[in-house]
Protein backbone atom coordinates (compact mmCIF):
# COMPACT_ATOMS: atom_id res chain seq x y z
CA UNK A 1 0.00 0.00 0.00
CA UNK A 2 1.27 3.85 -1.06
CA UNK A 3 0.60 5.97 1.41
CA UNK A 4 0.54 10.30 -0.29
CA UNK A 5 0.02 13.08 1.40
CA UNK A 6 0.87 14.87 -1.87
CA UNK A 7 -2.31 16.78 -3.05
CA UNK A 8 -0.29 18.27 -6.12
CA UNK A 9 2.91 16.39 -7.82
CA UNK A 10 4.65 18.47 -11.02
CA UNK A 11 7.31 16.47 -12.99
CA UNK A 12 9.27 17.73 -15.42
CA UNK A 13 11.61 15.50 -18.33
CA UNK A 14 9.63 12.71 -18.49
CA UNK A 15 10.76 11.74 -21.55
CA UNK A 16 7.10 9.68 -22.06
CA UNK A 17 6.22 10.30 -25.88
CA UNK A 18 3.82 7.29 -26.20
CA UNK A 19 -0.04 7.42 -25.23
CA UNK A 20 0.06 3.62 -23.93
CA UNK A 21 2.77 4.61 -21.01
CA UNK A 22 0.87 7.78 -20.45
CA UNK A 23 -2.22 5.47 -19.51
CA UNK A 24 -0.65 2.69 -17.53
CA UNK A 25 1.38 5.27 -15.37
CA UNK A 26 -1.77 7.48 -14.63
CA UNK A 27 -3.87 4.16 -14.00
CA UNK A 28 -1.25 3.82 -10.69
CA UNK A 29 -2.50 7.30 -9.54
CA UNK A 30 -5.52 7.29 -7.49
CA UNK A 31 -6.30 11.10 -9.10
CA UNK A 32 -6.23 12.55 -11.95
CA UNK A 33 -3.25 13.59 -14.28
CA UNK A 34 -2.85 16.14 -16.88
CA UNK A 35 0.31 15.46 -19.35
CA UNK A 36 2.19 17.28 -22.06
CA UNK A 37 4.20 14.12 -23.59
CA UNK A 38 7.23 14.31 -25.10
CA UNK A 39 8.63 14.94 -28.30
CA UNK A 40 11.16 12.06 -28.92
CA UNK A 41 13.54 12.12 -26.72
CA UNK A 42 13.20 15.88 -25.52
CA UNK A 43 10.61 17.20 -22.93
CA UNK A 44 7.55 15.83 -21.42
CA UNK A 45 5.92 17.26 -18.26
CA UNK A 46 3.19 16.33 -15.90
CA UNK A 47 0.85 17.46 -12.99
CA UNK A 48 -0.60 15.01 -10.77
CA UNK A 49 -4.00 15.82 -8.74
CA UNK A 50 -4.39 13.72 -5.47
CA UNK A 51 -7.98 12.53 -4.93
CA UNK A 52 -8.58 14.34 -1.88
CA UNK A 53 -7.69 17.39 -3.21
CA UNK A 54 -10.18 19.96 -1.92
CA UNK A 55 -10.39 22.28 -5.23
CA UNK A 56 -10.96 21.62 -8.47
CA UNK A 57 -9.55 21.88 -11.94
CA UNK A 58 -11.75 24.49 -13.88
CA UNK A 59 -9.62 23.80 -16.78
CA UNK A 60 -6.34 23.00 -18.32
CA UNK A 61 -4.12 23.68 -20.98
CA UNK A 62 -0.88 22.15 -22.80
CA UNK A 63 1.30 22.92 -25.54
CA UNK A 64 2.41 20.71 -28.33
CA UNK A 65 6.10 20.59 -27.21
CA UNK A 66 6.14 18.40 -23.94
CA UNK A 67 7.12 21.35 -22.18
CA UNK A 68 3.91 23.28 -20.70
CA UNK A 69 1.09 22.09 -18.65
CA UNK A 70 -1.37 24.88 -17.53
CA UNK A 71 -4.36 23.93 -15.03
CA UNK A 72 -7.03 26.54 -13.50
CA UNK A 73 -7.70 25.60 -9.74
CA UNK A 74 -10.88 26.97 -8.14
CA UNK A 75 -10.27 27.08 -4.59
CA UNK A 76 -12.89 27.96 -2.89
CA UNK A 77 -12.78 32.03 -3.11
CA UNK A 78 -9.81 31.94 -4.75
CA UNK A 79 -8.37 30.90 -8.41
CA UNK A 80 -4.73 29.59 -9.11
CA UNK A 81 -3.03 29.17 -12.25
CA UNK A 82 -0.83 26.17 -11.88
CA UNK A 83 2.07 25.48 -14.64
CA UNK A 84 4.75 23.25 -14.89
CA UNK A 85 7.03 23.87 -17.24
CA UNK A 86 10.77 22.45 -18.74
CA UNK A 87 12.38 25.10 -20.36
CA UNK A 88 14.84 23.87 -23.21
CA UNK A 89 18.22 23.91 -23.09
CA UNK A 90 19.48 24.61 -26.01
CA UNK A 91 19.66 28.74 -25.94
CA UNK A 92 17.90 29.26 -29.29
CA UNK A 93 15.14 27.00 -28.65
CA UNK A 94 15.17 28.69 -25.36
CA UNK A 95 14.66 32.31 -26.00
CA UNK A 96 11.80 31.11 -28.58
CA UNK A 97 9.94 29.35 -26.37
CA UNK A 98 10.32 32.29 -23.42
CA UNK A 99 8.58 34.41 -26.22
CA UNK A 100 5.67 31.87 -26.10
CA UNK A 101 5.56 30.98 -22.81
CA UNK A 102 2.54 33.78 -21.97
CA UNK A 103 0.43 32.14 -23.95
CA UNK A 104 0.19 28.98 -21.62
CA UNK A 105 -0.57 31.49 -18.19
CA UNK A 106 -4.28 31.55 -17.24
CA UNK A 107 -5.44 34.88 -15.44
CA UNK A 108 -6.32 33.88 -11.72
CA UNK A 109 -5.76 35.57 -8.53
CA UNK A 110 -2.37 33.94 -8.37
CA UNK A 111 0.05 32.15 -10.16
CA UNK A 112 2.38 29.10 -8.84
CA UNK A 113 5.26 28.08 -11.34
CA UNK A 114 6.96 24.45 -11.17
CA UNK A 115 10.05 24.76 -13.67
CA UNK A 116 13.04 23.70 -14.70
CA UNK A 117 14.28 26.75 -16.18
CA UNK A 118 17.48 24.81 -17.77
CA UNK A 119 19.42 28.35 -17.23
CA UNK A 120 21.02 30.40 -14.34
């Protein structure tokens, strides 16, 4: 037996391209997920939901790249924009994908950012 007190899990570099991992890896989480799979061998991000979370996802968003998962979390009173995001690391794909990057953020009263930023 897995014991979680996790409610929220964000993973970046996956590396999980193909639909049929996707499924057998979220059927071992008791909540839901919301993926962004990977291109080849680059990318691929993920948020896990526990089941006792206490909001709810209004909605999500992803981007085609493996490298952006957006949810909206009602809260109660309150909405949160949740993103995960792996940043590439090669600098040209980089400063692309920072131009990009606003079109993934959902307005809410606040914002929380998981990232690998791949930079300094």
């Amino acid at each position: 037996m897995h014991t979680n007190s996790a409610e929220v899990c964000l993973v970046q570099k996956t590396l999980i391209s193909h639909i049929s991992s996707i499924r057998a890896l979220s059927a071992q989480w008791p909540g839901p997920s919301y993926w962004s799979p990977a291109l080849g061998r680059q990318g691929g991000v993920f948020i896990l939901i526990s089941e006792h979370f206490d909001g709810k996802v209004v909605s999500w968003n992803k981007d085609m790249g493996g490298r952006v998962v957006s949810l909206l979390l009602d809260l109660g009173n309150t909405r949160v924009n949740l993103t995960n995001i792996y940043v590439p690391a090669n600098l040209t794909e980089r400063k692309v994908f920072f131009e990009k990057l606003h079109e993934f953020f959902i307005p809410a009263d606040g914002v929380i950012i998981g990232c690998d930023f791949n930079c300094y």
